[in-house]
PDB file of N, CA and C in Angstrom:
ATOM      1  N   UNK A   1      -2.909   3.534  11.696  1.00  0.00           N
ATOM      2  CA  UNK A   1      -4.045   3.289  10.852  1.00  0.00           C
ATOM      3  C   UNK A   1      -3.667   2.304   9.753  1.00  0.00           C
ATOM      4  N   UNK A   2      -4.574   1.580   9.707  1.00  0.00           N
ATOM      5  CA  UNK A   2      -4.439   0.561   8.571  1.00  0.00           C
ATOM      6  C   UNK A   2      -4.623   1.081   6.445  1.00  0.00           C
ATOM      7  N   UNK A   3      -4.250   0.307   5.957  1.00  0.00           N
ATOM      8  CA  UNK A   3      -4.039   0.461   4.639  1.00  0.00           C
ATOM      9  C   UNK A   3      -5.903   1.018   4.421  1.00  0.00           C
ATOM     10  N   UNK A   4      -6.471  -0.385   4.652  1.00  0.00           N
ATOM     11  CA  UNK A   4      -8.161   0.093   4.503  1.00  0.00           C
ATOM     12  C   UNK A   4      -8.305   1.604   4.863  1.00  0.00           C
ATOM     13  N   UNK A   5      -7.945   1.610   6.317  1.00  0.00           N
ATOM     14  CA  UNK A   5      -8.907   2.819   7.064  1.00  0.00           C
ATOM     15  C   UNK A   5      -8.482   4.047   6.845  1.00  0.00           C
ATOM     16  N   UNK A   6      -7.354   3.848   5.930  1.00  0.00           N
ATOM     17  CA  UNK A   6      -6.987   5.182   4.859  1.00  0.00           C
ATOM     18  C   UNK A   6      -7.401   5.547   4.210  1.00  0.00           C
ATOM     19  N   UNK A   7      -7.520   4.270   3.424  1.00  0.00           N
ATOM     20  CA  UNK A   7      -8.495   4.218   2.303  1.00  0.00           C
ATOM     21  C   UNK A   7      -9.729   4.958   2.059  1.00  0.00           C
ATOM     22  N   UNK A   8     -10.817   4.619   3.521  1.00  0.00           N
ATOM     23  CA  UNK A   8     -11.756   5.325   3.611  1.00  0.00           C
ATOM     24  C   UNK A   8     -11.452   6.542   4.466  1.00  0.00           C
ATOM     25  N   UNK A   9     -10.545   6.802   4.710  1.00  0.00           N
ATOM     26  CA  UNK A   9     -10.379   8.390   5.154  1.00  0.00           C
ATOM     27  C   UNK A   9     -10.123   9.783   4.709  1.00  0.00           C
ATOM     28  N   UNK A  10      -9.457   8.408   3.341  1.00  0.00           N
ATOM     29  CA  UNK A  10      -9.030   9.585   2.237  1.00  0.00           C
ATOM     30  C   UNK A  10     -10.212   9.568   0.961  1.00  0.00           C
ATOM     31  N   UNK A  11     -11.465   8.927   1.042  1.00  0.00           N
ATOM     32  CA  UNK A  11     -12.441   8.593   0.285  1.00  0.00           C
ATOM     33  C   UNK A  11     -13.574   9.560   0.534  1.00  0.00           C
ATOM     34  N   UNK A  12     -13.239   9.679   2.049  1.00  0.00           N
ATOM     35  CA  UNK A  12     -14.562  10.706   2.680  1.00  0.00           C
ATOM     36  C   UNK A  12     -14.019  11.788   2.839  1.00  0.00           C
ATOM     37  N   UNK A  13     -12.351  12.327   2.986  1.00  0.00           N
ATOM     38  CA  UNK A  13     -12.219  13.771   2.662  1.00  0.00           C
ATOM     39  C   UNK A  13     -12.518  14.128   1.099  1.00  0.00           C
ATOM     40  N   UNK A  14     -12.810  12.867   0.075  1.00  0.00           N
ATOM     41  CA  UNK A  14     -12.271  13.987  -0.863  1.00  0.00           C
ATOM     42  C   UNK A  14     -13.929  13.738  -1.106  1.00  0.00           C
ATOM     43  N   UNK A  15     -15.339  13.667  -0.103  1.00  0.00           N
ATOM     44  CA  UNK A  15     -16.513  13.196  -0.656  1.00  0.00           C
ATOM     45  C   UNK A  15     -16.783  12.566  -1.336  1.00  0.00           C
ATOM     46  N   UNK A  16     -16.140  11.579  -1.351  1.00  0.00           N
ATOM     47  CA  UNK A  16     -16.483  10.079  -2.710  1.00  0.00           C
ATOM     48  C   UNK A  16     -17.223   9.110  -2.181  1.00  0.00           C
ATOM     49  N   UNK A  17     -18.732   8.547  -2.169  1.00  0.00           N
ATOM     50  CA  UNK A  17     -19.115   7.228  -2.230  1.00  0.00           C
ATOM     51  C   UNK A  17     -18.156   6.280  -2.514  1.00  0.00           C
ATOM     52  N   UNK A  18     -18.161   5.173  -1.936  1.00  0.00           N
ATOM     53  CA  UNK A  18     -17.900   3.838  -2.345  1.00  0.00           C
ATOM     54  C   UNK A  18     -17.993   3.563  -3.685  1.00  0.00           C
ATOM     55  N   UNK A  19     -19.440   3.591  -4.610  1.00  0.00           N
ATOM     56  CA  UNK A  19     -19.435   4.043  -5.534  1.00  0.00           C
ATOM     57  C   UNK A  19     -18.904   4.339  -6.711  1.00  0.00           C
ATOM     58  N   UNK A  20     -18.946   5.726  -6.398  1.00  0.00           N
ATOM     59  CA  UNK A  20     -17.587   6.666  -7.267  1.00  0.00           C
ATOM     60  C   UNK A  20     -16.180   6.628  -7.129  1.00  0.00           C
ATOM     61  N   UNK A  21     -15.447   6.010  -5.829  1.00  0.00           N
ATOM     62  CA  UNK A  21     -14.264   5.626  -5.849  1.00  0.00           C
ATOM     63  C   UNK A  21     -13.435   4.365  -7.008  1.00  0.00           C
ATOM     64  N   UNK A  22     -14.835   2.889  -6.521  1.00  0.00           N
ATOM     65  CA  UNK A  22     -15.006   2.164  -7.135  1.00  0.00           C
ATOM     66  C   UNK A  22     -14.702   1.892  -8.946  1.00  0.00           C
ATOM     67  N   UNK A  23     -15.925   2.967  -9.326  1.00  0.00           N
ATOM     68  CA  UNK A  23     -15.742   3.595 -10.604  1.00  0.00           C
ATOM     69  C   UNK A  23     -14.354   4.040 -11.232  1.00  0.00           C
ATOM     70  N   UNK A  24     -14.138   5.089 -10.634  1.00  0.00           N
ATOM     71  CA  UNK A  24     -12.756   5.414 -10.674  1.00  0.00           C
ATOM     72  C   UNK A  24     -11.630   4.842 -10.729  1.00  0.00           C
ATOM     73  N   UNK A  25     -12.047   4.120 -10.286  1.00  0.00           N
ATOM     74  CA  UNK A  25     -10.321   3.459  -9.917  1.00  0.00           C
ATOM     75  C   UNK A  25     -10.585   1.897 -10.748  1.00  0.00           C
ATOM     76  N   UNK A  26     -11.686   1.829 -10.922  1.00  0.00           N
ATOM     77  CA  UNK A  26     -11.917   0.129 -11.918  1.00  0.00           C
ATOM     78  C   UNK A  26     -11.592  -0.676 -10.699  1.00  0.00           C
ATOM     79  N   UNK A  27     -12.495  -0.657  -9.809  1.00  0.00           N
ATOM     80  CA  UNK A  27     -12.685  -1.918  -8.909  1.00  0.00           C
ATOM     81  C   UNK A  27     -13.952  -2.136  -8.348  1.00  0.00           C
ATOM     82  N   UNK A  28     -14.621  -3.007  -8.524  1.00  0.00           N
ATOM     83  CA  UNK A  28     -15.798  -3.204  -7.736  1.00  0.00           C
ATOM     84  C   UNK A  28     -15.805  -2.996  -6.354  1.00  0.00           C
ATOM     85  N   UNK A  29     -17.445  -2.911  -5.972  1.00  0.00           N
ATOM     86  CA  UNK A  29     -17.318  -1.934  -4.459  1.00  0.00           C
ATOM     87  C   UNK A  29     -17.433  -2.589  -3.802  1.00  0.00           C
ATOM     88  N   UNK A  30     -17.820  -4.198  -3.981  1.00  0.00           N
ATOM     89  CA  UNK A  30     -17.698  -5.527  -2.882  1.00  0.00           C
ATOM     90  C   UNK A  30     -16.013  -5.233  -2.352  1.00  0.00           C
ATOM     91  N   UNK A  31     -15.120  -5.091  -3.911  1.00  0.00           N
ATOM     92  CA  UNK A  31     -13.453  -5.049  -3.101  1.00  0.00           C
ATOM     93  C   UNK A  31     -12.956  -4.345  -2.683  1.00  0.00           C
ATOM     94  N   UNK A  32     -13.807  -2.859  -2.851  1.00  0.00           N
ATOM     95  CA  UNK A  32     -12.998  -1.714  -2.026  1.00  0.00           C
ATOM     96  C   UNK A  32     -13.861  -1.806  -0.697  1.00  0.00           C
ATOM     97  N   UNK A  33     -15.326  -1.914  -0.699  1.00  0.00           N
ATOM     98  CA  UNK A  33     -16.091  -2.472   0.638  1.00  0.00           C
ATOM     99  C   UNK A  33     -14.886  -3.202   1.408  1.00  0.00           C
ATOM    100  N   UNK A  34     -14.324  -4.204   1.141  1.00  0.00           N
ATOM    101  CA  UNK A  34     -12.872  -5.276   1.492  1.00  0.00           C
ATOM    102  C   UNK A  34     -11.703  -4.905   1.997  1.00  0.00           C
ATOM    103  N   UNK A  35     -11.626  -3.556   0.803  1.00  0.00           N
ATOM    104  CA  UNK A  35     -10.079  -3.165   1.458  1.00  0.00           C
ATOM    105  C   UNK A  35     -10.535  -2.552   2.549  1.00  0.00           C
ATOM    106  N   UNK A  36     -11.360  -1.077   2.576  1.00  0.00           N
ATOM    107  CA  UNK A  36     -11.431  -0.669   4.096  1.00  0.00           C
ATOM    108  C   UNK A  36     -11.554  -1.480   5.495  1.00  0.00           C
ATOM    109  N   UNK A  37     -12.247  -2.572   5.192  1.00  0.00           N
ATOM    110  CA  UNK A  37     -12.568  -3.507   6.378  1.00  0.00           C
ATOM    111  C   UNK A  37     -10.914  -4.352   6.217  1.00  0.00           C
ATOM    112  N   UNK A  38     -10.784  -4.361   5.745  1.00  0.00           N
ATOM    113  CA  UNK A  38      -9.457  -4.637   6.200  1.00  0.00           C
ATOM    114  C   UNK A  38      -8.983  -6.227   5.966  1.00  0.00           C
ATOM    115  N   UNK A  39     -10.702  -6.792   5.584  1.00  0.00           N
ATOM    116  CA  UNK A  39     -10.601  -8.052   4.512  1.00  0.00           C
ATOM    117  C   UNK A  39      -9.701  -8.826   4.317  1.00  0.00           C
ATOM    118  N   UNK A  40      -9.289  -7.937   2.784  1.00  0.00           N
ATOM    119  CA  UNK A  40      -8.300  -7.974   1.559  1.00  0.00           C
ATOM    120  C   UNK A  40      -7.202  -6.475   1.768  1.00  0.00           C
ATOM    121  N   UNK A  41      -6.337  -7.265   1.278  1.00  0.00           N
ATOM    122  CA  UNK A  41      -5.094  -5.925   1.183  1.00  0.00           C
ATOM    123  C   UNK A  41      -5.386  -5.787  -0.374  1.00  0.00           C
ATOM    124  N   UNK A  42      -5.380  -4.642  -0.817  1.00  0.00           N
ATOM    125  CA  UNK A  42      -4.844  -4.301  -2.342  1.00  0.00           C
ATOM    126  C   UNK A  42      -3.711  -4.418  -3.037  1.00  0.00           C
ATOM    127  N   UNK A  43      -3.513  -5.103  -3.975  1.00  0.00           N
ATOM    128  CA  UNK A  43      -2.160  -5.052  -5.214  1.00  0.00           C
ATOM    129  C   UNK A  43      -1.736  -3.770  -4.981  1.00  0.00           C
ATOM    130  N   UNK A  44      -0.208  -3.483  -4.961  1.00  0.00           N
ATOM    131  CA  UNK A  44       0.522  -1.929  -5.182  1.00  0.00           C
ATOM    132  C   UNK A  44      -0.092  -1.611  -6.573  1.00  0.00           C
ATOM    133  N   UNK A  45      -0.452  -2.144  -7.560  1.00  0.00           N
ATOM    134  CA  UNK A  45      -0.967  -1.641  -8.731  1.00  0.00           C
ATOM    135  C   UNK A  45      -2.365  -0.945  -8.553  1.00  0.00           C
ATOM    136  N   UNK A  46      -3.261  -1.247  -7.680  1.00  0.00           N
ATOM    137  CA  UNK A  46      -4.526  -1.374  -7.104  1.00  0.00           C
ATOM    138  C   UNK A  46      -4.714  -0.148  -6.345  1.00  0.00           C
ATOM    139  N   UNK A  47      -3.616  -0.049  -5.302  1.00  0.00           N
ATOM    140  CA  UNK A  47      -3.351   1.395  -4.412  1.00  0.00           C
ATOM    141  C   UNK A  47      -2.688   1.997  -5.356  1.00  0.00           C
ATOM    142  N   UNK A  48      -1.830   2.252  -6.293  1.00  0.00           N
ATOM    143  CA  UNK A  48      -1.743   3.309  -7.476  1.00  0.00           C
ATOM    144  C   UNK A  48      -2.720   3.998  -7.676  1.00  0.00           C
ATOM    145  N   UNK A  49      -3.617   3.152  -8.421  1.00  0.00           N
ATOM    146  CA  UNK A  49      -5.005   3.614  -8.883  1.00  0.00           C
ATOM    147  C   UNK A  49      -5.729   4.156  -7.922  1.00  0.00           C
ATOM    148  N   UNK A  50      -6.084   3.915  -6.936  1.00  0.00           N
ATOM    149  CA  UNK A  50      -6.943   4.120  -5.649  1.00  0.00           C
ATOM    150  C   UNK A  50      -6.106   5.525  -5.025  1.00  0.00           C
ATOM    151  N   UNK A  51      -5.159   5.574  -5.645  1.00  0.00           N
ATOM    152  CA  UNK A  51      -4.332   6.829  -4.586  1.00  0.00           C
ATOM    153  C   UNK A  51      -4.190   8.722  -6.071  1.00  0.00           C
ATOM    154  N   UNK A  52      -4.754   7.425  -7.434  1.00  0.00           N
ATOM    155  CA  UNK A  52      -4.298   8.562  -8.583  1.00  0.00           C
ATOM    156  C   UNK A  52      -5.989   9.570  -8.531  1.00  0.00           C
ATOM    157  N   UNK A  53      -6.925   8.208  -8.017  1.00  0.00           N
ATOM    158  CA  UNK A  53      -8.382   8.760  -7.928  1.00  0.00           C
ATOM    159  C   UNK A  53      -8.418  10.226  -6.927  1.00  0.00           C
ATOM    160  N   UNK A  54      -7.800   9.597  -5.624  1.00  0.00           N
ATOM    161  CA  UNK A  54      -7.907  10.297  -4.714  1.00  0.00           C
ATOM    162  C   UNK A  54      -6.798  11.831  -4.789  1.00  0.00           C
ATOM    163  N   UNK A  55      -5.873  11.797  -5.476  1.00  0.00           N
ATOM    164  CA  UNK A  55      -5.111  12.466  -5.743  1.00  0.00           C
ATOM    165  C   UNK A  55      -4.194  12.628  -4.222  1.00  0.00           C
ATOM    166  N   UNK A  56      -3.783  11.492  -4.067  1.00  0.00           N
ATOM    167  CA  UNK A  56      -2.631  11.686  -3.054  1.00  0.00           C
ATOM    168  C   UNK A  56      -1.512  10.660  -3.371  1.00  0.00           C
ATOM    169  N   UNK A  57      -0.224  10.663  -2.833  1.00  0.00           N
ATOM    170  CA  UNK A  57       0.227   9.917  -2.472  1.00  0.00           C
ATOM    171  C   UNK A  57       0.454   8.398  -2.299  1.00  0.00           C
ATOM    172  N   UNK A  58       0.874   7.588  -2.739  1.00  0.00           N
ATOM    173  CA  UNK A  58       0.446   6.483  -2.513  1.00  0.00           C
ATOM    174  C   UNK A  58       0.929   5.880  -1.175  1.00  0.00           C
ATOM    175  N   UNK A  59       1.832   6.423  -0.825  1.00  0.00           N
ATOM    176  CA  UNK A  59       2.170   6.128   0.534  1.00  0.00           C
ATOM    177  C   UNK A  59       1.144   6.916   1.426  1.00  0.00           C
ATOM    178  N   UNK A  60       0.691   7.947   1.281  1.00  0.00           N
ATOM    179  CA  UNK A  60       0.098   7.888   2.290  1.00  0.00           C
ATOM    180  C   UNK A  60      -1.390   7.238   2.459  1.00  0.00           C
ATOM    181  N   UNK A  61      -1.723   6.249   1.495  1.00  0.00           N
ATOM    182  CA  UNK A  61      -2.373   5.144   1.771  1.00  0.00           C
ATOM    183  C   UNK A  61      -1.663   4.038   2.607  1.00  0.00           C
ATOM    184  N   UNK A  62      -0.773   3.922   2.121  1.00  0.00           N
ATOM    185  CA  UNK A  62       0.298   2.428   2.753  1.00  0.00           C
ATOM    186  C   UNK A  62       0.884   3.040   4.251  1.00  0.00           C
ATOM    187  N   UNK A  63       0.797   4.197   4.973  1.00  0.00           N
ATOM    188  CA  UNK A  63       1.079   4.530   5.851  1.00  0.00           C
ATOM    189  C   UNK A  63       0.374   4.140   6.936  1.00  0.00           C
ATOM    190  N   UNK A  64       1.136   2.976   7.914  1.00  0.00           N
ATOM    191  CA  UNK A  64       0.408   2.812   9.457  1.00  0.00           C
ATOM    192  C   UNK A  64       0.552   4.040  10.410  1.00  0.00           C
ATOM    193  N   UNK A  65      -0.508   4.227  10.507  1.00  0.00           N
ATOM    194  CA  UNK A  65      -0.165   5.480  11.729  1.00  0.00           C
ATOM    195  C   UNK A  65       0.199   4.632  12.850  1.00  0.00           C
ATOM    196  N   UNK A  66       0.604   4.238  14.232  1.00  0.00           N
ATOM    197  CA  UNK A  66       0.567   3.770  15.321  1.00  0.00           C
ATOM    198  C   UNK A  66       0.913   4.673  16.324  1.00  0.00           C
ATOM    199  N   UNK A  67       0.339   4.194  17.305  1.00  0.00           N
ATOM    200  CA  UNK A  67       0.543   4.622  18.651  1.00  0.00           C
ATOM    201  C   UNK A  67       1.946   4.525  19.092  1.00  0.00           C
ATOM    202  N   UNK A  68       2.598   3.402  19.422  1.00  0.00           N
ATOM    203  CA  UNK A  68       3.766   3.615  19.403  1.00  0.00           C
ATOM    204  C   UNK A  68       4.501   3.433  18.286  1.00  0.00           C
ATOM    205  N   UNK A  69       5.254   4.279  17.631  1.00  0.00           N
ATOM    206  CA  UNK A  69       6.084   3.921  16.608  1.00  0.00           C
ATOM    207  C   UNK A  69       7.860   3.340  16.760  1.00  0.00           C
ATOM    208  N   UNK A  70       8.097   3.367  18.108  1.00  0.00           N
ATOM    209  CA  UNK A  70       9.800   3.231  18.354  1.00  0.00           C
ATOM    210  C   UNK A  70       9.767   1.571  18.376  1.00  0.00           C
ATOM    211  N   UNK A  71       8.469   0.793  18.345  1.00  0.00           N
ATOM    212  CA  UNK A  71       8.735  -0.537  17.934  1.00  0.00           C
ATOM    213  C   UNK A  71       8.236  -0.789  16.594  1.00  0.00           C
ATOM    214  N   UNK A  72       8.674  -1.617  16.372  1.00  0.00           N
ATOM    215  CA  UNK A  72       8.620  -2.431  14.730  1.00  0.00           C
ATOM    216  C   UNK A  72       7.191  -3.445  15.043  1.00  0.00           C
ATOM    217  N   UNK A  73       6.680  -3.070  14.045  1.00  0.00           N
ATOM    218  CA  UNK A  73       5.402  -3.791  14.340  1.00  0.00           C
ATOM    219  C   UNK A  73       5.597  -5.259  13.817  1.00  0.00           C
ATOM    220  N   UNK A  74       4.770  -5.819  13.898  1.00  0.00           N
ATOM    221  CA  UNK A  74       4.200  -7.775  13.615  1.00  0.00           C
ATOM    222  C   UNK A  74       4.708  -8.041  12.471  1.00  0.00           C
ATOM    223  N   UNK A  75       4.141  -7.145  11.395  1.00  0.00           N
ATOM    224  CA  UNK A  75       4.227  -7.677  10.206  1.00  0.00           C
ATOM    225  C   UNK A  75       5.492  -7.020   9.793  1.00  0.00           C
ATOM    226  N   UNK A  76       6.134  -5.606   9.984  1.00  0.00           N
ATOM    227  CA  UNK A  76       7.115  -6.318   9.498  1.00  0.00           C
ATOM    228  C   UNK A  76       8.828  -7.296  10.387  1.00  0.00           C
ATOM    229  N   UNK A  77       8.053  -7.143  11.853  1.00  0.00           N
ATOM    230  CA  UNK A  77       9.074  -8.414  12.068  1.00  0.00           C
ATOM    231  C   UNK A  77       8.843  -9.752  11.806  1.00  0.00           C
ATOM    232  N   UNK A  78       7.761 -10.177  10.944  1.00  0.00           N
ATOM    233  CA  UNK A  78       7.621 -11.213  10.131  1.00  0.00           C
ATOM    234  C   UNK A  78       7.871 -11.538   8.650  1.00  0.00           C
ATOM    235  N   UNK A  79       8.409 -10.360   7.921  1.00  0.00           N
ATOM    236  CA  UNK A  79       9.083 -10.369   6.866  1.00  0.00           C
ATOM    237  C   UNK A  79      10.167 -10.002   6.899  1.00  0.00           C
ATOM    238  N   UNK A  80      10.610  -9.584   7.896  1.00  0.00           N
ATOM    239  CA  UNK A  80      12.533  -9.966   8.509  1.00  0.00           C
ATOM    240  C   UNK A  80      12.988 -11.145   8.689  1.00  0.00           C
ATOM    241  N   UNK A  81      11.792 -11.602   9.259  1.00  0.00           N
ATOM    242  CA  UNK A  81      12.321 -13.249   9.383  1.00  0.00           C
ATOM    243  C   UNK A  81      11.956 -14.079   8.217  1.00  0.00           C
ATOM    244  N   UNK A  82      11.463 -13.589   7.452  1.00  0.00           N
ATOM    245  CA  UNK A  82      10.933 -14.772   6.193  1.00  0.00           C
ATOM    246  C   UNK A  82      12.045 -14.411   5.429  1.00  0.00           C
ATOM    247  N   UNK A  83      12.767 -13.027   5.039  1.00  0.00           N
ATOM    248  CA  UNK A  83      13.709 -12.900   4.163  1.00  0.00           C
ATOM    249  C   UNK A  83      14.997 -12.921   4.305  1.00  0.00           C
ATOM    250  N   UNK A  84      15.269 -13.267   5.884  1.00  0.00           N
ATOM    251  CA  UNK A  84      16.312 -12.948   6.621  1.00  0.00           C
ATOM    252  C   UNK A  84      16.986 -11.470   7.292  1.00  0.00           C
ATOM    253  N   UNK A  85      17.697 -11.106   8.211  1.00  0.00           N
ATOM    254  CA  UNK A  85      17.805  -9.796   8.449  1.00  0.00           C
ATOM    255  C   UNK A  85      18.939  -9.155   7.554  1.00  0.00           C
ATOM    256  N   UNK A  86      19.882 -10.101   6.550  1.00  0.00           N
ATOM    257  CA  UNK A  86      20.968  -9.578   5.877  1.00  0.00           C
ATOM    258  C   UNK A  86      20.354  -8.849   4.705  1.00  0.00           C
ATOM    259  N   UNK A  87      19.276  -9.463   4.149  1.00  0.00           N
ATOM    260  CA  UNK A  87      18.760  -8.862   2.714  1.00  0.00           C
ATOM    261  C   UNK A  87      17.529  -7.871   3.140  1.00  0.00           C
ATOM    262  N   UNK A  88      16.752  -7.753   4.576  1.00  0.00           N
ATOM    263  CA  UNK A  88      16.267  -6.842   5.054  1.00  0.00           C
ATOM    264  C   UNK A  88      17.113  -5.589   5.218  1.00  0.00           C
ATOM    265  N   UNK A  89      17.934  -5.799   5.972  1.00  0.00           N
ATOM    266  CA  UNK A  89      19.182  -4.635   5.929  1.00  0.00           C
ATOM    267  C   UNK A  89      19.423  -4.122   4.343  1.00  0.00           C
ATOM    268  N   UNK A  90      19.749  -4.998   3.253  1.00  0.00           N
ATOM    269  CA  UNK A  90      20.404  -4.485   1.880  1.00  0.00           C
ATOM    270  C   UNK A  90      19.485  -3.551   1.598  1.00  0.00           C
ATOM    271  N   UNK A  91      18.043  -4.002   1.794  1.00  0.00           N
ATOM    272  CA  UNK A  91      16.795  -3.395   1.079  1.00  0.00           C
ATOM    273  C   UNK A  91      16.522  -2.283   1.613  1.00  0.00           C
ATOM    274  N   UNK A  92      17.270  -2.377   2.815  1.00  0.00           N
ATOM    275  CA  UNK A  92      16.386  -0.769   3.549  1.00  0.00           C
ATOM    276  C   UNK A  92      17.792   0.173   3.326  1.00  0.00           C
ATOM    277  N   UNK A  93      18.824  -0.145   3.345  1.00  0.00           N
ATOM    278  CA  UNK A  93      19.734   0.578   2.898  1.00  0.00           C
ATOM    279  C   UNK A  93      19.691   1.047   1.698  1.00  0.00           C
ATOM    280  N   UNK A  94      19.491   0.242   0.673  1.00  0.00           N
ATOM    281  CA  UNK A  94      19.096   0.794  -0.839  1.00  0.00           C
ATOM    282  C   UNK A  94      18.104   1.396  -0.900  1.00  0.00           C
ATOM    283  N   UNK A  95      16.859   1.449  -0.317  1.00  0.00           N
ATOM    284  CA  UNK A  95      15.351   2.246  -0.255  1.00  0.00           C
ATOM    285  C   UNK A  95      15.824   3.492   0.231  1.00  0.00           C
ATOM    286  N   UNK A  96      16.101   4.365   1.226  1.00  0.00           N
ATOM    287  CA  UNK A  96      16.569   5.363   1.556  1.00  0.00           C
ATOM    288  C   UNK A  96      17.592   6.430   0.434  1.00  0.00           C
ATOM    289  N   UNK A  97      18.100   5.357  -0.646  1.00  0.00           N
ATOM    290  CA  UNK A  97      18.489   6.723  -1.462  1.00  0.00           C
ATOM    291  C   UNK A  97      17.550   6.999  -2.908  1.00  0.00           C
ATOM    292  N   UNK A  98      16.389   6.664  -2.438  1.00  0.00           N
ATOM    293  CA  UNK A  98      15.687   6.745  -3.185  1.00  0.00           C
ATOM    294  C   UNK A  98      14.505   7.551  -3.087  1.00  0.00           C
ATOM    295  N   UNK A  99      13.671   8.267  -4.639  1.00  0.00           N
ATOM    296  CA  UNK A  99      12.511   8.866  -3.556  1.00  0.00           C
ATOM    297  C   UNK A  99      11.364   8.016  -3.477  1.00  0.00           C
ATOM    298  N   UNK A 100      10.426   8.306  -3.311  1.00  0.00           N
ATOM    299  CA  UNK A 100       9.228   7.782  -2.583  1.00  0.00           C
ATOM    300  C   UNK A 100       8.417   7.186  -4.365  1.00  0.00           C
ATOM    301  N   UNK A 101       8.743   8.339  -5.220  1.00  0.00           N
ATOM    302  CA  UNK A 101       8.249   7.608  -6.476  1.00  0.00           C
ATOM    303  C   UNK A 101       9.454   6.311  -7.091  1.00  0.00           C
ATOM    304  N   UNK A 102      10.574   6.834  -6.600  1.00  0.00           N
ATOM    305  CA  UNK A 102      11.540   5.565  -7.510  1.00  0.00           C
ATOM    306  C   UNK A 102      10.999   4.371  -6.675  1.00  0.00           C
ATOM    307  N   UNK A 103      10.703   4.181  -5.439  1.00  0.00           N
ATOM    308  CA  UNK A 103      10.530   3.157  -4.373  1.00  0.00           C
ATOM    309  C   UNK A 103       9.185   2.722  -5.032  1.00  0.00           C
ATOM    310  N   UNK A 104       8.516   3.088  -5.586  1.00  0.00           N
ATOM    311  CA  UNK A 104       6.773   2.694  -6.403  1.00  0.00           C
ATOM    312  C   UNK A 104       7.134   1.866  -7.616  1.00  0.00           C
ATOM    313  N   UNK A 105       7.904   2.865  -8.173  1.00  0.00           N
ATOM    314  CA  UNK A 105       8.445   2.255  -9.906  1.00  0.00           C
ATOM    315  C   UNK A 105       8.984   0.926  -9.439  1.00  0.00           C
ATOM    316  N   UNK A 106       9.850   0.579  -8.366  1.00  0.00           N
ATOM    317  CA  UNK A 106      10.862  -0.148  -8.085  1.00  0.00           C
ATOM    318  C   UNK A 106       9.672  -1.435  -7.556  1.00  0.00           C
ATOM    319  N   UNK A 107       8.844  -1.409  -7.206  1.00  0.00           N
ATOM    320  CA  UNK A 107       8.175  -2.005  -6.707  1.00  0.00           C
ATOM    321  C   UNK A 107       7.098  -2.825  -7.929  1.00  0.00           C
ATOM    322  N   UNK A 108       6.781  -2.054  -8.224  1.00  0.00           N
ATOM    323  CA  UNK A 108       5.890  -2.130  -9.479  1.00  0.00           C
ATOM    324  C   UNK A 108       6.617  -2.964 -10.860  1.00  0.00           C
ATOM    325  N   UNK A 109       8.008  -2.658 -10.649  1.00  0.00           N
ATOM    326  CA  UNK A 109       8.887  -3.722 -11.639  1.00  0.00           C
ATOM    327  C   UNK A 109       8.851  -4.762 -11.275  1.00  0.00           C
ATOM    328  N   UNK A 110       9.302  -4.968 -10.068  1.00  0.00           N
ATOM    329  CA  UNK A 110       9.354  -6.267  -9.279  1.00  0.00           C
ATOM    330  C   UNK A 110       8.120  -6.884  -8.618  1.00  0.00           C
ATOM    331  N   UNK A 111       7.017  -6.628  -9.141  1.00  0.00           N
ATOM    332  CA  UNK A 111       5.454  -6.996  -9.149  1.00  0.00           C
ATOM    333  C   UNK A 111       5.228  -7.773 -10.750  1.00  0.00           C
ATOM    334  N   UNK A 112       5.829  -6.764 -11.530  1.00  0.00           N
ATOM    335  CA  UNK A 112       6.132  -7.191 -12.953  1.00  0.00           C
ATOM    336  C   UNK A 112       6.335  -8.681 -13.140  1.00  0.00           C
ATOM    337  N   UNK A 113       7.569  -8.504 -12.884  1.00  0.00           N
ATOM    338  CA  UNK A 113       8.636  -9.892 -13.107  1.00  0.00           C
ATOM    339  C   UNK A 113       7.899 -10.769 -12.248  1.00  0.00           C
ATOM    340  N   UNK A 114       7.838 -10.940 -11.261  1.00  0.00           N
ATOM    341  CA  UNK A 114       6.726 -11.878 -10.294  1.00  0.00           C
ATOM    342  C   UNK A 114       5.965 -12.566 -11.208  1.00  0.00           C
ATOM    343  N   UNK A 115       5.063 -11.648 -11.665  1.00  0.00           N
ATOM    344  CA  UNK A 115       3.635 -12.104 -12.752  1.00  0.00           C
ATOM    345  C   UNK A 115       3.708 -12.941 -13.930  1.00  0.00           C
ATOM    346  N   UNK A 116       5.127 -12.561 -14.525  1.00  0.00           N
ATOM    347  CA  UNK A 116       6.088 -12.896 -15.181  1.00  0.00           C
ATOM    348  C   UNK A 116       6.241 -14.392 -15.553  1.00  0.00           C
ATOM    349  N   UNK A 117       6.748 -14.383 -14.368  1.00  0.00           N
ATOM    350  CA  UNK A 117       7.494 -15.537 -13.833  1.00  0.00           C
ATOM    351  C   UNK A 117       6.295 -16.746 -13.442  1.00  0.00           C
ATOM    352  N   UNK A 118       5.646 -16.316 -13.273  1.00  0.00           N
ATOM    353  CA  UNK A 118       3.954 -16.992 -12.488  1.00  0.00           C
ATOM    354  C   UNK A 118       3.658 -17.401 -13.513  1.00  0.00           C
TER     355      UNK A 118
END
């Protein structure tokens, strides 16, 4: 399952309009209309919010479900190859001793500095 179709999966268990998600989370409903369709992807700052509304997880917004999982999907064997497989390797080795919130914070810094830098 895609980032969107979480989105709205986890929108309609918890009975939220478009709407009231919208509201909530400070995004207009043209862009969350967007994220579910699958459009637009959301800022990790964006799925924060969208995941603090819903009261879950933020990964389990960012979670692909797939059918098969023993292959590596498209996208990310296309950011193996954009970053190379040596600093893919560093990153996934360092992500694993971490938990699921340090991996957010960690992310969210380095979203920071980006913006920063921009």
């Amino acid at each position: 399952m895609s980032t969107g179709n979480n989105i709205r999966k986890y929108r309609e268990l918890k009975n939220f309009s478009k709407e009231d998600l919208a509201m909530k989370a400070r995004i207009g409903v043209h862009t969350l209309e967007s994220y579910e369709t699958d459009e637009r992807t959301p800022e990790l700052d964006t799925i924060l919010k969208i995941s603090t509304v819903l009261d879950i997880p933020a990964s389990e917004l960012l979670e692909n479900h797939e059918e098969n999982s023993s292959e590596i999907d498209e996208e990310l064997q296309n950011l193996i190859q954009e970053i190379g497989v040596k600093r893919s390797k560093l990153l996934l080795k360092k992500a694993r001793d971490f938990s699921e919130q340090d991996v957010l914070r960690a992310m969210n810094l380095l979203y920071d500095l980006n913006q920063q830098k921009n």
